[in-house]
Structures are given as structure tokens and as C-alpha cells.
C-alpha atoms as a PDB file:
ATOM      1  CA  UNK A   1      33.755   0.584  34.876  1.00  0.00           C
ATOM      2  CA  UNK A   2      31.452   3.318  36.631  1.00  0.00           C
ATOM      3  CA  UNK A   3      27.947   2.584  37.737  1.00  0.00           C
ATOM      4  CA  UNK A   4      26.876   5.648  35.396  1.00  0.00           C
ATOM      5  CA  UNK A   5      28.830   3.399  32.050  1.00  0.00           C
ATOM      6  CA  UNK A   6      27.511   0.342  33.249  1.00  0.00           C
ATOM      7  CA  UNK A   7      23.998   2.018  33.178  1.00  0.00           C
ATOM      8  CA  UNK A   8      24.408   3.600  29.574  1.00  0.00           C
ATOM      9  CA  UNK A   9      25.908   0.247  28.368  1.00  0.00           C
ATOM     10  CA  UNK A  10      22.747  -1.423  29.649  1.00  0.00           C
ATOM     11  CA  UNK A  11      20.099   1.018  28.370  1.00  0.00           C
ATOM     12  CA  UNK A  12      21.984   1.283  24.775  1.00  0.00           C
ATOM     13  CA  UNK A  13      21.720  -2.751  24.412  1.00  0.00           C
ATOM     14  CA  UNK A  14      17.662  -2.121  25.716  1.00  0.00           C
ATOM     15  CA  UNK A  15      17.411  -0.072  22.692  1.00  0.00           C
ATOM     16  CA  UNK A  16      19.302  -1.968  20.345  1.00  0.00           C
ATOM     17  CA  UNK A  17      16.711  -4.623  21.198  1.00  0.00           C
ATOM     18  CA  UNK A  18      13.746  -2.779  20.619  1.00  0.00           C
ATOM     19  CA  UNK A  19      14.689  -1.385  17.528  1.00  0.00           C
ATOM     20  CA  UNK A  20      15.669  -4.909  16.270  1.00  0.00           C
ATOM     21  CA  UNK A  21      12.527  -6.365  16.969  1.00  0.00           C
ATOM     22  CA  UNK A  22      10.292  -2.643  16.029  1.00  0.00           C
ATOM     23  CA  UNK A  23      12.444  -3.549  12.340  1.00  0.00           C
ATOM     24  CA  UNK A  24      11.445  -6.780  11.668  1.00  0.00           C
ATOM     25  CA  UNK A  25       7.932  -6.374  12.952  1.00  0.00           C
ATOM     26  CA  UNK A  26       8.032  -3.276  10.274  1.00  0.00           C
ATOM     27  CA  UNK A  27       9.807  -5.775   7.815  1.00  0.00           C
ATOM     28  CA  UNK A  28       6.855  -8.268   7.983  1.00  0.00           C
ATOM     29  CA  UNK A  29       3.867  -5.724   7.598  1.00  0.00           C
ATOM     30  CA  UNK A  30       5.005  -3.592   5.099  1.00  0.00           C
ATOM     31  CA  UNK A  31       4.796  -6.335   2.546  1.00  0.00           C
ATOM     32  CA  UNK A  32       2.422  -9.076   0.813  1.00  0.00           C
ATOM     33  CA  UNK A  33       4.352 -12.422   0.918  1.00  0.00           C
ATOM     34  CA  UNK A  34       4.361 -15.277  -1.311  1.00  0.00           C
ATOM     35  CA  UNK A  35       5.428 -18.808  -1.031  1.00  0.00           C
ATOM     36  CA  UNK A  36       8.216 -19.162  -3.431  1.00  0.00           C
ATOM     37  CA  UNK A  37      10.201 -22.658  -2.700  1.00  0.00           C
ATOM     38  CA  UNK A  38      10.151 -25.743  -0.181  1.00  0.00           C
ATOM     39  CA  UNK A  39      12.860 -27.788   0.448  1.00  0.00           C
ATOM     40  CA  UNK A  40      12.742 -30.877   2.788  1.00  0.00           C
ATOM     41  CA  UNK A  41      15.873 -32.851   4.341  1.00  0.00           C
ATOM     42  CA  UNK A  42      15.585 -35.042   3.946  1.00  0.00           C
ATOM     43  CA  UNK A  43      13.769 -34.734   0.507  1.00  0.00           C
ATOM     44  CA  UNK A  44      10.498 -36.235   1.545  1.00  0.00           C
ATOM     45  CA  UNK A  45       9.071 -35.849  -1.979  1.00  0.00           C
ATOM     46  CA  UNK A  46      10.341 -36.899  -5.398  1.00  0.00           C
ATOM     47  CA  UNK A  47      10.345 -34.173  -7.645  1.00  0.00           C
ATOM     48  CA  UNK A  48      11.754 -30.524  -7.691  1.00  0.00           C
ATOM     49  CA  UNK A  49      11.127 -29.780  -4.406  1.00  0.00           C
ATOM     50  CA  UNK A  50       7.484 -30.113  -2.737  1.00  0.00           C
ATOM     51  CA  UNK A  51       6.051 -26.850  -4.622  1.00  0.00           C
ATOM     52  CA  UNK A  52       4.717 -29.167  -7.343  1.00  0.00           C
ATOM     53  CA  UNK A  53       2.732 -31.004  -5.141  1.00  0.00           C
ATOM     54  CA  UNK A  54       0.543 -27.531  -4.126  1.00  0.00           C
ATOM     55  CA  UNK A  55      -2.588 -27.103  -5.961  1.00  0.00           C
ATOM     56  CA  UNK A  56      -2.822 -24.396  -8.572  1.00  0.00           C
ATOM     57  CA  UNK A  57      -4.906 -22.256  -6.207  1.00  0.00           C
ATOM     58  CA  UNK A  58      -3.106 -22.350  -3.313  1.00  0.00           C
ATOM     59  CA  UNK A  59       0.302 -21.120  -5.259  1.00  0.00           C
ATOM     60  CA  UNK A  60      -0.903 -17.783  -6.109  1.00  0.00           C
ATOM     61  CA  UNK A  61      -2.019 -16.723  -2.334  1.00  0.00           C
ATOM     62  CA  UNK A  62      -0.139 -14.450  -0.780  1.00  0.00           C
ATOM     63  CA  UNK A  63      -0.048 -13.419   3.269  1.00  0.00           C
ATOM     64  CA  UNK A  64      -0.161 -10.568   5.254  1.00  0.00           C
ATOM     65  CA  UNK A  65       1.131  -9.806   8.656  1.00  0.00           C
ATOM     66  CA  UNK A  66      -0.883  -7.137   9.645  1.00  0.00           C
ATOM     67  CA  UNK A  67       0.541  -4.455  12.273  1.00  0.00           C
ATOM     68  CA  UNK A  68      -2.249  -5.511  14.793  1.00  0.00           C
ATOM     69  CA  UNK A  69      -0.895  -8.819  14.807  1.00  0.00           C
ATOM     70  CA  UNK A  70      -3.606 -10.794  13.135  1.00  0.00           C
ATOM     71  CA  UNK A  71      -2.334 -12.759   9.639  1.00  0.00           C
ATOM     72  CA  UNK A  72      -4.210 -12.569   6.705  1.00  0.00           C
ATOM     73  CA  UNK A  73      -4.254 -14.816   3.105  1.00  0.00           C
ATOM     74  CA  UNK A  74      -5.044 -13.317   0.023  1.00  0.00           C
ATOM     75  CA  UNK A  75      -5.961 -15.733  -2.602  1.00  0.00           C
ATOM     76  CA  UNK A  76      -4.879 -14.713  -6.002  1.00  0.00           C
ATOM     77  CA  UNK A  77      -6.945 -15.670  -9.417  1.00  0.00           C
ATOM     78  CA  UNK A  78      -6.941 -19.289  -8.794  1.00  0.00           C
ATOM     79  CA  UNK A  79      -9.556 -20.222  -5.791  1.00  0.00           C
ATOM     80  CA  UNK A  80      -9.770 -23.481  -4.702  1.00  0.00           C
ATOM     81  CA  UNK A  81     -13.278 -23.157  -4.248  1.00  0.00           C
ATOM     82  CA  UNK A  82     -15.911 -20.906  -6.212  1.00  0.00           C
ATOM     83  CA  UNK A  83     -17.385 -19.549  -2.993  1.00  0.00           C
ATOM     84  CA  UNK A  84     -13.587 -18.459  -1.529  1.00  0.00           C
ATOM     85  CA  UNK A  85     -13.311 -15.080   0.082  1.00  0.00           C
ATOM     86  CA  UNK A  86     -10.658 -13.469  -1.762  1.00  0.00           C
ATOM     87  CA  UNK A  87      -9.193 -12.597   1.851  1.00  0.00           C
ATOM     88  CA  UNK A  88      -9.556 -14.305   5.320  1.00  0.00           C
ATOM     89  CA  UNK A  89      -8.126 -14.150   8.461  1.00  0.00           C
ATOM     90  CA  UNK A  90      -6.040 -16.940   9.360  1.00  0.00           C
ATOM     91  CA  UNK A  91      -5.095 -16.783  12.656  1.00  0.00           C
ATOM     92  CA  UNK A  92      -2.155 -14.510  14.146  1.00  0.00           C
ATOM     93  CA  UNK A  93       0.868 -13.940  14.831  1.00  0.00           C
ATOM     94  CA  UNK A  94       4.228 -13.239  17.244  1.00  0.00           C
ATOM     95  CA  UNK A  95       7.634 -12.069  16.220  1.00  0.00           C
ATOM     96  CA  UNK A  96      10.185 -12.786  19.190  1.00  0.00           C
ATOM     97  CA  UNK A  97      11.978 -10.473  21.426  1.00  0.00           C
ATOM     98  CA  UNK A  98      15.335 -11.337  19.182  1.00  0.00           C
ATOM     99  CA  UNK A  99      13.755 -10.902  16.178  1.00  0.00           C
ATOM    100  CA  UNK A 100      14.540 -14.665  15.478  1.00  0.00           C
ATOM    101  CA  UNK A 101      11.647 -16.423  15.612  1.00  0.00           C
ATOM    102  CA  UNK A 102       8.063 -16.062  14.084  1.00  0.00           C
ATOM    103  CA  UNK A 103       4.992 -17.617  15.792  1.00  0.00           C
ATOM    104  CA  UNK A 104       1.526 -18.315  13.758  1.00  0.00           C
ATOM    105  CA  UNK A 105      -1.698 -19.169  15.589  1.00  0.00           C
ATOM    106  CA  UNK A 106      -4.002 -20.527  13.273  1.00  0.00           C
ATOM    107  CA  UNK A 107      -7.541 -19.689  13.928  1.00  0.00           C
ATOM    108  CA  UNK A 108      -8.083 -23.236  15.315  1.00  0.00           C
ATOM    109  CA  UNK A 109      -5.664 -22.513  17.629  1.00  0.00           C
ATOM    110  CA  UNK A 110      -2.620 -24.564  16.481  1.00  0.00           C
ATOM    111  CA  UNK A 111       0.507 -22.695  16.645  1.00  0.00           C
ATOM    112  CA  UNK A 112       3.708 -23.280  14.701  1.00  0.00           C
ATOM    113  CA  UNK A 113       6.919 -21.466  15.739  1.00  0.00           C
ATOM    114  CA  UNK A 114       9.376 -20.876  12.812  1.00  0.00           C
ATOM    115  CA  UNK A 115      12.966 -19.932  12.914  1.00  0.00           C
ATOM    116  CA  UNK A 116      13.593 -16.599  10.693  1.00  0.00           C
ATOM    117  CA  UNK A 117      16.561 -17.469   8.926  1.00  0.00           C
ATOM    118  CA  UNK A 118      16.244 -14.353   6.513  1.00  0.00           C
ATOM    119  CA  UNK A 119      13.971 -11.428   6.735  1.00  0.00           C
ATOM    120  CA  UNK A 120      14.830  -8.703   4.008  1.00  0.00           C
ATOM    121  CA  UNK A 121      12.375  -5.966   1.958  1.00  0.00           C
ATOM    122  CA  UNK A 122      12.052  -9.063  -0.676  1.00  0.00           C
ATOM    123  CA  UNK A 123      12.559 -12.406   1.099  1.00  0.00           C
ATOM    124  CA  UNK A 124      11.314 -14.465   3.964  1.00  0.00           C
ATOM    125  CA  UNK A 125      12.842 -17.901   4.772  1.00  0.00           C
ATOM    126  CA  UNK A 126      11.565 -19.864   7.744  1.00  0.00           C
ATOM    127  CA  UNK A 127      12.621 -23.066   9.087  1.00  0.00           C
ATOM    128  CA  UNK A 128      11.076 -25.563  11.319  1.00  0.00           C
ATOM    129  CA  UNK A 129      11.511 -29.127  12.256  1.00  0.00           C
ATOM    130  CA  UNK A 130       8.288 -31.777  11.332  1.00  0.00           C
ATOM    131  CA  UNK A 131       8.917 -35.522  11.221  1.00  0.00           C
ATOM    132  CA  UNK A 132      12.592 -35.453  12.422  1.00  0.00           C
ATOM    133  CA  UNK A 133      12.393 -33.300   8.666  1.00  0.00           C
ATOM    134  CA  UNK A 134      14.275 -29.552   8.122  1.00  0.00           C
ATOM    135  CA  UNK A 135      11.261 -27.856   5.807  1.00  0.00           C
ATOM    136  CA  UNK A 136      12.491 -24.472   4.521  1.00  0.00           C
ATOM    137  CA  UNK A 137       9.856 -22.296   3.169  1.00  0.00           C
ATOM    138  CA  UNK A 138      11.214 -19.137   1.485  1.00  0.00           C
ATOM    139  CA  UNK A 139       8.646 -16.756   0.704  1.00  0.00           C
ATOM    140  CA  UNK A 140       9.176 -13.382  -2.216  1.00  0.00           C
ATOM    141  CA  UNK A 141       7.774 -10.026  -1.335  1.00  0.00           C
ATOM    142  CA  UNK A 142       5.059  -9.108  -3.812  1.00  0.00           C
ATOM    143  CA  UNK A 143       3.477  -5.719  -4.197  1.00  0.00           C
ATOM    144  CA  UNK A 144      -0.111  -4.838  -3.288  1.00  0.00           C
ATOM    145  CA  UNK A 145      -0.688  -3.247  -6.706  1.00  0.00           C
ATOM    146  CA  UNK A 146      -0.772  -7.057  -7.362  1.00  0.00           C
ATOM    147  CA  UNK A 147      -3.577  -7.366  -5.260  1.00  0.00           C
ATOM    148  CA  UNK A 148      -5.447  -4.107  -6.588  1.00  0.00           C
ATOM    149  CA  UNK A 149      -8.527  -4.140  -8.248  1.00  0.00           C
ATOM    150  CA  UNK A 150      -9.321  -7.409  -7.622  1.00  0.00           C
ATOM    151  CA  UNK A 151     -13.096  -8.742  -5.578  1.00  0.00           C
ATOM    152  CA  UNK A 152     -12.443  -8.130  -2.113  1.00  0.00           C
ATOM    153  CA  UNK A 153     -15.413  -9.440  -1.168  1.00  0.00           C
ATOM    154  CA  UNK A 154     -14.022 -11.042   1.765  1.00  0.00           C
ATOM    155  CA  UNK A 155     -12.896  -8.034   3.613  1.00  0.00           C
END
């Protein structure tokens, strides 16, 4: 193999990369996301899967990965409070260099590191280890007419 192949195989996989992680960065912002299921192995809570042990107002939030890296929630008609922004800023967030791993600093400074097991235009599944426990969260891809026209007092 010549220097000059060698070179072009090298700079072709450098792109590859980039473009890998430029997509699922792009993936992640262009969307609201919802929590849709959790599963736990093993199943640390009776019942159909932890979901049912969410309050009302915290199902209906959605997040946002904003393109300047900070994550925002959006909480839909159910607040848990009555004086609840209907956005705030919860910290931010890191995609890896792969592409296979998602990292969210909460504004306290806490960070949890997710594996990206799927990242598609409608579906976000993330797994991470707590308690010697798999917890999959698997989040839907809602619209932002959704979030149109409601108080954005918050922002």
C-alpha cells in the first residue's frame, strides 16, 4: 500500500467520523423527545414497567437538545407545580466522538453518561447501569406543533 492510499484511507475514515457524529448531533436537535417506556433488569418495580410510577405531570414533558449544547424540558399541560415554567434549562449535554454515547450534566452538576442504543428521526433508547440494574429508557419523537401555542412563560 502507497503512502499517498494509506493517507486517503486515513482521511476518508476522519470523515466518516465526523459525519457520524455531525448526524446524530443533527438527529438529537431536530426533535422534541418524550419518555415513552422504562424497563429495569432486573424488574425493580411490580407493575408494567416503572412508567406507572411517574407522576401525571412529569409524563407529558418532553426534552430538547438544543444545537448549543444546553438541554431543555418542556412541561406539557400537566405541571407539577402551579408556579412551573413551562420550559427550563436543565443542564447540558455531550454526544461522543462515536456517536455512541450521550452525556447529560444536570444543572447541579451531576452527570449521567448513557449508552445510545437507537437514535432514529422517531426513537431514542438509552441505557445505563444503576444499582447493578440495566434501566432502558426509550424516548418517541414528538413534534413542536405539540408544543405551539402554549405559555412560554419560561423562555
Amino acid at each position: 500500500m502507497t503512502i499517498y492510499t494509506s493517507v486517503c484511507c486515513f482521511l476518508l475514515a476522519l470523515i466518516s467520523w465526523s459525519c457520524r457524529q455531525d448526524f446524530d448531533r443533527h438527529l438529537l436537535v431536530q426533535t422534541y423527545w418524550q419518555l415513552d417506556t422504562i424497563r429495569t433488569d432486573p424488574q425493580l418495580i411490580d407493575g408494567p414497567g416503572a412508567m406507572h410510577m411517574m407522576e401525571a405531570c412529569e409524563k407529558d414533558d418532553s426534552w430538547q437538545f438544543s444545537s448549543n449544547g444546553l438541554l431543555r424540558i418542556y412541561r406539557g399541560e400537566n405541571h407539577c407545580r402551579p408556579d412551573e415554567n413551562f420550559t427550563d434549562i436543565l443542564g447540558g449535554w455531550n454526544i461522543s466522538r462515536q456517536g455512541d454515547r450521550l452525556s447529560i450534566r444536570e444543572a447541579g452538576g451531576f452527570t449521567t453518561t448513557y449508552e445510545i442504543r437507537t437514535l432514529s428521526r422517531e426513537q431514542l433508547i438509552l441505557h445505563y447501569t444503576a444499582d447493578e440494574a440495566e434501566i432502558i429508557l426509550t424516548y418517541k419523537s414528538i413534534s413542536a406543533r405539540l408544543l405551539a401555542g402554549k405559555d412560554r412563560s419560561g423562555e
